[in-house]
Every structure is written in structure tokens, then in C-alpha cells.
PDB file of N, CA and C in Angstrom:
ATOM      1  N   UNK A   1      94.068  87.537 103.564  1.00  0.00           N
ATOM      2  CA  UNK A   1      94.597  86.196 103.361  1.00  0.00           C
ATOM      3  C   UNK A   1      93.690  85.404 102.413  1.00  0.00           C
ATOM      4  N   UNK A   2      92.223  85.592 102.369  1.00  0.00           N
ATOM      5  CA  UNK A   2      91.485  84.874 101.909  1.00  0.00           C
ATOM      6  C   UNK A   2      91.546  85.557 100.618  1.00  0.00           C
ATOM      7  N   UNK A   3      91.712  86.581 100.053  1.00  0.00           N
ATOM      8  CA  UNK A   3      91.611  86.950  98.828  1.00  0.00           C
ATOM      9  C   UNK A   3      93.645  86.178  98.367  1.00  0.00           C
ATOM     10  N   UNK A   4      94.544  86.209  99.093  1.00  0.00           N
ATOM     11  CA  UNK A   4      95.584  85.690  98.247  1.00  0.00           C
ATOM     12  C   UNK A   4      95.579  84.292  98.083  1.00  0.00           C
ATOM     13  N   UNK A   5      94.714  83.819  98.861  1.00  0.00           N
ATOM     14  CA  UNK A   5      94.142  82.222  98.529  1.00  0.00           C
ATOM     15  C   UNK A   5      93.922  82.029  97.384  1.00  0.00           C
ATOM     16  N   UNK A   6      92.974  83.343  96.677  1.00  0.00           N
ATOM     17  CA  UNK A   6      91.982  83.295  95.616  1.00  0.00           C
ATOM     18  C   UNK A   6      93.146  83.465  94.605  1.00  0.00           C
ATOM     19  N   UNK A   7      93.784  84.256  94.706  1.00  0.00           N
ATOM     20  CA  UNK A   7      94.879  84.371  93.458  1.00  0.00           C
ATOM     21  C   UNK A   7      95.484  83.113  93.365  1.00  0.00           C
ATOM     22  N   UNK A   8      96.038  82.600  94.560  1.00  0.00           N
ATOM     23  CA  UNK A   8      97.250  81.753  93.943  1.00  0.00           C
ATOM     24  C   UNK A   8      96.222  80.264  93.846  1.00  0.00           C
ATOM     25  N   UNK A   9      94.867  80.565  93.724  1.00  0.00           N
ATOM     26  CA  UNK A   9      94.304  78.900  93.442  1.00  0.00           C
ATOM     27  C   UNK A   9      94.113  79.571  91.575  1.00  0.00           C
ATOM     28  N   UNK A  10      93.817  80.821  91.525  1.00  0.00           N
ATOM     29  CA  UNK A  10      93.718  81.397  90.020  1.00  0.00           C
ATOM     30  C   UNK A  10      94.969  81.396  89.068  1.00  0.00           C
ATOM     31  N   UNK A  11      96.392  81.149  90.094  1.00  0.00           N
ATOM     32  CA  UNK A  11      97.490  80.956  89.195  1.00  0.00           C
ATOM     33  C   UNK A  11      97.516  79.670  88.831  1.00  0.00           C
ATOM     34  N   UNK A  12      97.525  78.927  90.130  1.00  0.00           N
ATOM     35  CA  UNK A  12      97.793  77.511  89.674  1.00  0.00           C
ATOM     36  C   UNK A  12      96.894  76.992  89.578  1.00  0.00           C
ATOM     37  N   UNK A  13      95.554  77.454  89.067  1.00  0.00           N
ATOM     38  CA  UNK A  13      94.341  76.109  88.068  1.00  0.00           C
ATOM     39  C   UNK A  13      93.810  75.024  89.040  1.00  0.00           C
ATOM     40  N   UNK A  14      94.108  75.613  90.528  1.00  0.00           N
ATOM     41  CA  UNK A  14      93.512  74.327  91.016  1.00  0.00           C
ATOM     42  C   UNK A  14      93.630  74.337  92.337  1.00  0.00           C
ATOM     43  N   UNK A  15      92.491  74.038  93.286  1.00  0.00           N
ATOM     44  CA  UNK A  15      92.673  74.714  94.682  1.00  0.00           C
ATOM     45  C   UNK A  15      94.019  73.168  95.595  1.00  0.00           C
ATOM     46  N   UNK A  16      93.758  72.190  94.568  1.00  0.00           N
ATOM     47  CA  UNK A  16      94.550  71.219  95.066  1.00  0.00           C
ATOM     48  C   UNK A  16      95.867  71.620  95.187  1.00  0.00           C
ATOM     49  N   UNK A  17      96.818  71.934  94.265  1.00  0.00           N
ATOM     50  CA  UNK A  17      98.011  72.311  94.047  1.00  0.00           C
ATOM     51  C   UNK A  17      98.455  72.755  95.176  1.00  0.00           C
ATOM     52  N   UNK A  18      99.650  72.711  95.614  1.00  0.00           N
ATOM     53  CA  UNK A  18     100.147  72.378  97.125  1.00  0.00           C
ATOM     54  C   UNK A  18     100.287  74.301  97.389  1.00  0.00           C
ATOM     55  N   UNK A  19     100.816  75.685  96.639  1.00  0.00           N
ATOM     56  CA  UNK A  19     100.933  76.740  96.985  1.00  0.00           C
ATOM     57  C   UNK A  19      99.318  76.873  97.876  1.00  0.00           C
ATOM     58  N   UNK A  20      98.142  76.718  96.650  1.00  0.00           N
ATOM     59  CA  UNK A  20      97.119  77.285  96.989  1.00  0.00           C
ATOM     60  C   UNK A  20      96.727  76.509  98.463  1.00  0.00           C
ATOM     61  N   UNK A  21      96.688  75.000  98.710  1.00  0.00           N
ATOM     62  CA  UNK A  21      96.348  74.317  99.659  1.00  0.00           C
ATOM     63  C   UNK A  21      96.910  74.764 100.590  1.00  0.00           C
ATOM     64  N   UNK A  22      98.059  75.562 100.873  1.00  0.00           N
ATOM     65  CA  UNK A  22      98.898  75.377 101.878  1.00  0.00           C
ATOM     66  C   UNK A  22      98.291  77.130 102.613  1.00  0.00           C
ATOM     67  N   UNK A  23      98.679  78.104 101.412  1.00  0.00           N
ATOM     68  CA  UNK A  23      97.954  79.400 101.753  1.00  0.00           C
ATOM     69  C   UNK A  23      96.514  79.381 102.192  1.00  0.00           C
ATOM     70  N   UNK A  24      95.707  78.833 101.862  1.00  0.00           N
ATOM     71  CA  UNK A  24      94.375  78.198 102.210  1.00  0.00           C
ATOM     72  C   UNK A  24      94.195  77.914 103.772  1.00  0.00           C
ATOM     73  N   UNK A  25      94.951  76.680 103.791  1.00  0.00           N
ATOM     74  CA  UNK A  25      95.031  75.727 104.636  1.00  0.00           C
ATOM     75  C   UNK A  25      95.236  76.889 105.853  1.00  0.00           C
ATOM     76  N   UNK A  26      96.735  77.737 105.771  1.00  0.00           N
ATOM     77  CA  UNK A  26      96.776  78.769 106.998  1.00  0.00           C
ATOM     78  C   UNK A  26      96.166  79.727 107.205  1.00  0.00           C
ATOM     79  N   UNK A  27      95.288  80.241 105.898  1.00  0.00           N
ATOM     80  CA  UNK A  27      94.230  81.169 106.241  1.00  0.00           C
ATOM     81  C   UNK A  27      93.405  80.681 107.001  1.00  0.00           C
ATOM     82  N   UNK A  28      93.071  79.189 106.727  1.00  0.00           N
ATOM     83  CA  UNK A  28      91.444  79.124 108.093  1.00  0.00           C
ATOM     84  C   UNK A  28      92.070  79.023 109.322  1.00  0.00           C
ATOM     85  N   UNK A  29      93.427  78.544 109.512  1.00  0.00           N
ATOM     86  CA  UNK A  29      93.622  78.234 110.711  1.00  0.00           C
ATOM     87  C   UNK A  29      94.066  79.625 111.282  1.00  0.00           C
ATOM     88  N   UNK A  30      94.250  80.677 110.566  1.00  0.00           N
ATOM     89  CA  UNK A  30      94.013  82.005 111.088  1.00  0.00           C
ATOM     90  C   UNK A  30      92.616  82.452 111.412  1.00  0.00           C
ATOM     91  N   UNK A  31      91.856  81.912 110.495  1.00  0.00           N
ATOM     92  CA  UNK A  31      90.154  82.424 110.747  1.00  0.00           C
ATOM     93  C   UNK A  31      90.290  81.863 112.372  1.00  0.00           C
ATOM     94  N   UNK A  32      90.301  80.655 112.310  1.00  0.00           N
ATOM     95  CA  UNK A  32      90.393  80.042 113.515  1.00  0.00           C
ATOM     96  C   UNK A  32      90.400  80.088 114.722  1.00  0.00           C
ATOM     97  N   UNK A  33      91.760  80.359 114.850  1.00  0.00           N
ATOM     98  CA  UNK A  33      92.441  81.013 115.950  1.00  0.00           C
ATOM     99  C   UNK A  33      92.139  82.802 116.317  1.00  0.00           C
ATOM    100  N   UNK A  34      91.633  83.634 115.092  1.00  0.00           N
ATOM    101  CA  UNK A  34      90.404  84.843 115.697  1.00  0.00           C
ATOM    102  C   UNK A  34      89.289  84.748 116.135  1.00  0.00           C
ATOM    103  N   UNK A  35      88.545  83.290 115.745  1.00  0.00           N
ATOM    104  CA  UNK A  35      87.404  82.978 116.137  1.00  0.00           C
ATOM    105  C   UNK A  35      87.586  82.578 117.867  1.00  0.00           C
ATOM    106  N   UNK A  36      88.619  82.018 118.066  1.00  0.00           N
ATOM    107  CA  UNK A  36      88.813  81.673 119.568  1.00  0.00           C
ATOM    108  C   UNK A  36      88.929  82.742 120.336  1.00  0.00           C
ATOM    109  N   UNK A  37      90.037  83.861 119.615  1.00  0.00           N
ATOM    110  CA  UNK A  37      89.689  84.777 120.158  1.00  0.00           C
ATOM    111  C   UNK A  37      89.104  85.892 120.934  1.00  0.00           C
ATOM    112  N   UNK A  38      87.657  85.840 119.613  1.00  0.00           N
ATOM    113  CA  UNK A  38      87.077  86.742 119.425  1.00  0.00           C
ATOM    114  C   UNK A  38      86.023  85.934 121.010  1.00  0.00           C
ATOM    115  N   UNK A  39      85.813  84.976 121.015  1.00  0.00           N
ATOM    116  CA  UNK A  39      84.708  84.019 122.005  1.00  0.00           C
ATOM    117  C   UNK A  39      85.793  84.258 123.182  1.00  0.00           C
ATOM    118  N   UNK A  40      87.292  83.945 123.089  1.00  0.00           N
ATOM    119  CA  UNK A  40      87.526  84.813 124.838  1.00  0.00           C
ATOM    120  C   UNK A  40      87.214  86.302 125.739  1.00  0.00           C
ATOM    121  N   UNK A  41      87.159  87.043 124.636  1.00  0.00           N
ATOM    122  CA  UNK A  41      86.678  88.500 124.916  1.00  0.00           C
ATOM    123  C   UNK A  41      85.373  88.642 124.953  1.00  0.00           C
ATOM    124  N   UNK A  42      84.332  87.814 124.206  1.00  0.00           N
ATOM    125  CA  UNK A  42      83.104  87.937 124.889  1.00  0.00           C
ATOM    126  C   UNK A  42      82.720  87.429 126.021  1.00  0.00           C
ATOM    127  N   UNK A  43      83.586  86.460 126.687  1.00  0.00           N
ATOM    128  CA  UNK A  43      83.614  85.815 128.170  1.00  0.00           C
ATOM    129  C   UNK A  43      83.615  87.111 129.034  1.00  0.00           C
ATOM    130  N   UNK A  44      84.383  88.423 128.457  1.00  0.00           N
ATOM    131  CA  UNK A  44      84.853  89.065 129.866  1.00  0.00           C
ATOM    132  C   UNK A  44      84.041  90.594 129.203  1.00  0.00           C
ATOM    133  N   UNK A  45      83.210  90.503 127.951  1.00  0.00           N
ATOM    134  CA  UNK A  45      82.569  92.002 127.431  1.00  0.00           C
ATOM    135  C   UNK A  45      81.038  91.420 126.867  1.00  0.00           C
ATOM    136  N   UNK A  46      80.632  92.948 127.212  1.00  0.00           N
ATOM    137  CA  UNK A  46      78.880  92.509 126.608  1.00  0.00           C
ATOM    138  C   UNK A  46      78.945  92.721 124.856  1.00  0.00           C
ATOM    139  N   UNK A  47      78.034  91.849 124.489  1.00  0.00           N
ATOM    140  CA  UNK A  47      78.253  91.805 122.952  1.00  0.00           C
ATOM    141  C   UNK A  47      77.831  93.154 121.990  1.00  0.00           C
ATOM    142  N   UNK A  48      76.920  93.137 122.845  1.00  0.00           N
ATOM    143  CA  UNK A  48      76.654  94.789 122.550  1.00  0.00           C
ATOM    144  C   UNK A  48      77.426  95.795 122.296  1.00  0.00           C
ATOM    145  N   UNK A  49      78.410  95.840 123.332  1.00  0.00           N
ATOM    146  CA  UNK A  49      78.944  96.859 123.298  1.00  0.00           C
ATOM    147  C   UNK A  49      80.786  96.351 122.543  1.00  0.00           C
ATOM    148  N   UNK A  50      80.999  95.336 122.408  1.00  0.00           N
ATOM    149  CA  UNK A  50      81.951  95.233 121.653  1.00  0.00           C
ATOM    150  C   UNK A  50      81.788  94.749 120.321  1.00  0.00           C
ATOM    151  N   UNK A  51      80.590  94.441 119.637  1.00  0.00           N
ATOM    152  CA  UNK A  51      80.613  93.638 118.283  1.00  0.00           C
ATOM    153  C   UNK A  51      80.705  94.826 117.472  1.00  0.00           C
ATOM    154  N   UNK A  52      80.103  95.968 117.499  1.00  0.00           N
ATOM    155  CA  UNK A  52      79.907  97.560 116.671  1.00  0.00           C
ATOM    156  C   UNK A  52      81.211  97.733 116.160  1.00  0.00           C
ATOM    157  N   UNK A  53      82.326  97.460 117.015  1.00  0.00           N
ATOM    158  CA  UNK A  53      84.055  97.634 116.706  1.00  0.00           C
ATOM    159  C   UNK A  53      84.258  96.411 115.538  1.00  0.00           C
ATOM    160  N   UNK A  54      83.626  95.495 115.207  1.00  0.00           N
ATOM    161  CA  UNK A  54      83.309  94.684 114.096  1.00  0.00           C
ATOM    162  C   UNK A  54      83.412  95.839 113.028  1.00  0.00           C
ATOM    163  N   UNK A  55      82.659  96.705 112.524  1.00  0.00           N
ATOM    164  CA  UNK A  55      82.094  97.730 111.599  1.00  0.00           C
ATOM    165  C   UNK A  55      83.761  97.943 110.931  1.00  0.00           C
ATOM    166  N   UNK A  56      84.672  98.416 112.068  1.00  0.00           N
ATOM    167  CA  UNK A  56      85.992  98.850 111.732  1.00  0.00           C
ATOM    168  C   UNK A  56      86.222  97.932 110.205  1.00  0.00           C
ATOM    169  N   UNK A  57      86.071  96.501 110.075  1.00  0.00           N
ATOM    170  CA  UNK A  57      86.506  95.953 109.025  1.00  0.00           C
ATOM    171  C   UNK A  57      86.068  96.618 108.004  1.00  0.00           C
ATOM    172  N   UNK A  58      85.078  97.114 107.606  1.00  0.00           N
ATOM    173  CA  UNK A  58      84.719  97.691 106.790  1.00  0.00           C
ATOM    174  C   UNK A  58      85.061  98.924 106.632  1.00  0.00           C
ATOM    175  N   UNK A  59      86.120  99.458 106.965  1.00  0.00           N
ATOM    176  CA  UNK A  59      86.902 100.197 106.887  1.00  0.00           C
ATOM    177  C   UNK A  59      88.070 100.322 106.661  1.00  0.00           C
ATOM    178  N   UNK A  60      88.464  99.375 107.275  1.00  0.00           N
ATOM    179  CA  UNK A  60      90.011  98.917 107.180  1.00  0.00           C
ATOM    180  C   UNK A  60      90.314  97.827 106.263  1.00  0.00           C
ATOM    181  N   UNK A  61      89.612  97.173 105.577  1.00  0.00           N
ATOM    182  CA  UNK A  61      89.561  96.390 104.608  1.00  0.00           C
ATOM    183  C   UNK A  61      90.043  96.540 102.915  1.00  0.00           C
ATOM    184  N   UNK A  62      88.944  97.422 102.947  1.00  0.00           N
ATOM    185  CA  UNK A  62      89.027  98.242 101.731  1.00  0.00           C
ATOM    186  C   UNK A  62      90.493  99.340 101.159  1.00  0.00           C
ATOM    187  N   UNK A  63      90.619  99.916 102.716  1.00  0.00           N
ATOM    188  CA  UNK A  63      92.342 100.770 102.751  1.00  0.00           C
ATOM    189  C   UNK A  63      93.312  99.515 102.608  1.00  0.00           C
ATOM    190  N   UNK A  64      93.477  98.225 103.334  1.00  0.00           N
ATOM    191  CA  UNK A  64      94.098  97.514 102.753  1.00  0.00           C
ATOM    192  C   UNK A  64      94.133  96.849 101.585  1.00  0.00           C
ATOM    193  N   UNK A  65      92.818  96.569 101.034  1.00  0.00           N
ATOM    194  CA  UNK A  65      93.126  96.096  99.610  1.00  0.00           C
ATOM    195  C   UNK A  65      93.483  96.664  98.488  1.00  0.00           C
ATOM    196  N   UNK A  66      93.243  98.230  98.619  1.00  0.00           N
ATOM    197  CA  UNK A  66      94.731  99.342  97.770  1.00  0.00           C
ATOM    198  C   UNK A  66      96.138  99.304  97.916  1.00  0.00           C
ATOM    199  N   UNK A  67      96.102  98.813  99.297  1.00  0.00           N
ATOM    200  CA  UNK A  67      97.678  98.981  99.170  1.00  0.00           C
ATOM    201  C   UNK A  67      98.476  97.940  98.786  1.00  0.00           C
ATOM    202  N   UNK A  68      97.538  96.243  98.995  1.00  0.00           N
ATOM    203  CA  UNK A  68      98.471  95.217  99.082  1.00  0.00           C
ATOM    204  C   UNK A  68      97.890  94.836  97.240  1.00  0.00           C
ATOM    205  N   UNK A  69      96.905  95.264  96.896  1.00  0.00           N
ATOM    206  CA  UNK A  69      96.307  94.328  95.695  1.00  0.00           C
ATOM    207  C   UNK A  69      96.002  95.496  94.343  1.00  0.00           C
ATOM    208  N   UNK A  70      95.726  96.727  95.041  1.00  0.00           N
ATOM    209  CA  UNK A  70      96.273  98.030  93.924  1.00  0.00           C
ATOM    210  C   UNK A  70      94.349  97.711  93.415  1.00  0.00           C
ATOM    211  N   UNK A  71      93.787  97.775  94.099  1.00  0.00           N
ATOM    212  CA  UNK A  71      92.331  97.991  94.308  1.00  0.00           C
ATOM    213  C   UNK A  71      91.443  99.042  94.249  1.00  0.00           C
ATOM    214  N   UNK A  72      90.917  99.423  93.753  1.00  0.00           N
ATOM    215  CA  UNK A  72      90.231 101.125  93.772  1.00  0.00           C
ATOM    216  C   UNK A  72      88.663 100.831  93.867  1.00  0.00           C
ATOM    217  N   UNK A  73      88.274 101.872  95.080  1.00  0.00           N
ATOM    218  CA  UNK A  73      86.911 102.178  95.500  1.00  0.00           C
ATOM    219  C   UNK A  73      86.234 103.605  95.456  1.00  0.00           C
ATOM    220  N   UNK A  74      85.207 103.665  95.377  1.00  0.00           N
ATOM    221  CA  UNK A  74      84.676 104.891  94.793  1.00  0.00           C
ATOM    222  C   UNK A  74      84.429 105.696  95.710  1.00  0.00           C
ATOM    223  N   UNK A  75      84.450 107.284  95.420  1.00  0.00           N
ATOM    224  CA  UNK A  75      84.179 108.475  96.779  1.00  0.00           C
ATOM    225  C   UNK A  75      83.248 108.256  97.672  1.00  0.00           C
ATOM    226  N   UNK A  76      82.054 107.201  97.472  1.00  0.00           N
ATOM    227  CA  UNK A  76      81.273 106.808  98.209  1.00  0.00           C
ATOM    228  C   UNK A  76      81.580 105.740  99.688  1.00  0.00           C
ATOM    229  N   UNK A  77      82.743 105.287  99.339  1.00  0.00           N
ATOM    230  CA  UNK A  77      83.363 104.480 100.198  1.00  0.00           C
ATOM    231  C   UNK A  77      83.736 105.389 101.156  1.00  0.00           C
ATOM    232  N   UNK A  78      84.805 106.678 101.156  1.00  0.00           N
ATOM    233  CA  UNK A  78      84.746 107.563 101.922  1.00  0.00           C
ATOM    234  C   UNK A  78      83.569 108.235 102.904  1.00  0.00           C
ATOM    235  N   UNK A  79      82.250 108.476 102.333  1.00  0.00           N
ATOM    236  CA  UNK A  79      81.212 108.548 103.047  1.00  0.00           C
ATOM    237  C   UNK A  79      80.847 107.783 103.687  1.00  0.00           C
ATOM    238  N   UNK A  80      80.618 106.365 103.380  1.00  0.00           N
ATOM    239  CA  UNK A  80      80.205 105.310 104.359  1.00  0.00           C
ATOM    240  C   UNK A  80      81.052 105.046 105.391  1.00  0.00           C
ATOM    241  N   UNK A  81      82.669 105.270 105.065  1.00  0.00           N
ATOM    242  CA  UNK A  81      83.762 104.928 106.112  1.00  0.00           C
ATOM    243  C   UNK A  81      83.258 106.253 107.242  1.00  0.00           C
ATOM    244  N   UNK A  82      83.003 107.711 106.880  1.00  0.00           N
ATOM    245  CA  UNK A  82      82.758 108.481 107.964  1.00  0.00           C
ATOM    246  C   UNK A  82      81.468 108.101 108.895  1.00  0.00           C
ATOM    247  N   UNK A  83      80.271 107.389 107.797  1.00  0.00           N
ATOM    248  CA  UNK A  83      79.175 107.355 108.654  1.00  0.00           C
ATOM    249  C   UNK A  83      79.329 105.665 109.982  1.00  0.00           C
ATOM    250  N   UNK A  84      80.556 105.241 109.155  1.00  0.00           N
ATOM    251  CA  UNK A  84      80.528 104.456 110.378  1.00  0.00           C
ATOM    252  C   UNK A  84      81.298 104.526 111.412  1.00  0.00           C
ATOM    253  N   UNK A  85      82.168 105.440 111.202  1.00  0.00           N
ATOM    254  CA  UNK A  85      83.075 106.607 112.248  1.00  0.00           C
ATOM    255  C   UNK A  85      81.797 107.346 113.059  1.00  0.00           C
ATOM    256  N   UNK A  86      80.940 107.943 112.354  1.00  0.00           N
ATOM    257  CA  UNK A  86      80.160 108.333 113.197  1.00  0.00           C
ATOM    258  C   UNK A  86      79.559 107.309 114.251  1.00  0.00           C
ATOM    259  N   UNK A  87      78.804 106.734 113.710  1.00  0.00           N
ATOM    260  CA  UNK A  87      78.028 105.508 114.132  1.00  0.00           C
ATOM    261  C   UNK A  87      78.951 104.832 115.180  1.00  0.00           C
ATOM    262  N   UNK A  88      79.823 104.750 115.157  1.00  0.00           N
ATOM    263  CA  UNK A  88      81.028 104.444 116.314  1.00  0.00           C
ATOM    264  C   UNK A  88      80.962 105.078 117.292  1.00  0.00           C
ATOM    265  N   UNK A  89      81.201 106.668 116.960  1.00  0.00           N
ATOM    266  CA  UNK A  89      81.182 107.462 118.175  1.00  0.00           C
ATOM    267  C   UNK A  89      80.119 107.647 118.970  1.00  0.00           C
ATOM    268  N   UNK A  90      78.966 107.898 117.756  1.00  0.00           N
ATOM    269  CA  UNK A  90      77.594 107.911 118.758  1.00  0.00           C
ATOM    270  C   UNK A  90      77.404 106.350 120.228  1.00  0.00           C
ATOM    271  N   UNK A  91      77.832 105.150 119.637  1.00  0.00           N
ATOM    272  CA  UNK A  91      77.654 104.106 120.524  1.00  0.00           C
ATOM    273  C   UNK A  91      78.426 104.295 121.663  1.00  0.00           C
ATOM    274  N   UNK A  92      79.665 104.347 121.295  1.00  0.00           N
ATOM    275  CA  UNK A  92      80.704 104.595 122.410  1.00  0.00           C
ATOM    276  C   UNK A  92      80.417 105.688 123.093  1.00  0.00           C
ATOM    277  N   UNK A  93      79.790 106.467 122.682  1.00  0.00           N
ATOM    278  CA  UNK A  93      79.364 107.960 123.828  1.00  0.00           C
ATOM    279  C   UNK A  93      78.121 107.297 124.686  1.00  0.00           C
ATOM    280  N   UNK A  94      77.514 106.612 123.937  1.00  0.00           N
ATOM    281  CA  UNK A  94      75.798 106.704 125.157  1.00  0.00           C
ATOM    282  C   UNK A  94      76.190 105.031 125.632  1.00  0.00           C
ATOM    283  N   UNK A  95      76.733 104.364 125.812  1.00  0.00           N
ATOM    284  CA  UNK A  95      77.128 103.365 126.299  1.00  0.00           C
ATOM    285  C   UNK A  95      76.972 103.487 127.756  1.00  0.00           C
TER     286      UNK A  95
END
């Protein structure tokens, strides 16, 4: 969301202009409303053991910005996506 912010303040010349303000405007109130989220599930989980599932973005990020924005990342991205697949599993096993 925050990167189509960036385009449509880059089409229309101006973060004022009512497209970009408005896409903007509902992206934070999406940040938002994950941030509330994210603080109800640490009420009922240790941070420890659920923030590591954070990492996923960095995984899933990158696969989405090929598909929606036609984005390309280098074979190295593949390695880091496994080592944090690894790095996943190792936590979730000795937990």
C-alpha cells in the first residue's frame, strides 16, 4: 500500500492531490489498525516467540512486489529467503 502511495503522489506531482491523500490517508489507517493488532496478540504470546514470524515479511514482500509492480530481485534474495526459512525452523523447533 505504501509503495502505491508512492506512485500515485509520483503521478499526480503532489502528495496533496486528493488520489494520493486519500490512498495515503488509508494506508496508515491500515498501518494502524495492524499495529492494534499486532499489541492484541502480544497480550496473549511471548514476544519472543512470536516477533521471528515478523522475518516472513521479508519474504513475502519481495514475491509480492513482482507480481503487483513487475519488480525483479537477484538469486541472492532466494538464499536469504531460505536462510530465513531456516532460521524459522530452527526457533520454532527449540522453543
Amino acid at each position: 500500500m505504501f509503495k502505491y502511495s508512492a506512485i500515485a503522489i509520483n503521478q499526480a506531482g503532489s502528495i496533496f492531490s486528493m488520489q494520493p491523500l486519500l490512498l495515503l490517508s488509508g494506508t496508515m489507517a491500515l498501518y494502524g489498525i495492524t499495529s492494534i493488532g499486532w499489541v492484541l496478540i502480544l497480550r496473549h504470546a511471548e514476544l519472543g516467540k512470536i516477533y521471528p514470524i515478523m522475518a516472513l515479511a521479508f519474504v513475502f514482500v519481495p514475491i509480492a512486489s513482482y507480481f503487483l509492480f513487475g519488480e525483479k530481485f537477484s538469486g541472492g534474495y532466494f538464499a536469504g529467503s531460505a536462510m530465513i526459512a531456516a532460521g524459522l525452523i530452527l526457533i520454532v523447533s527449540t522453543s
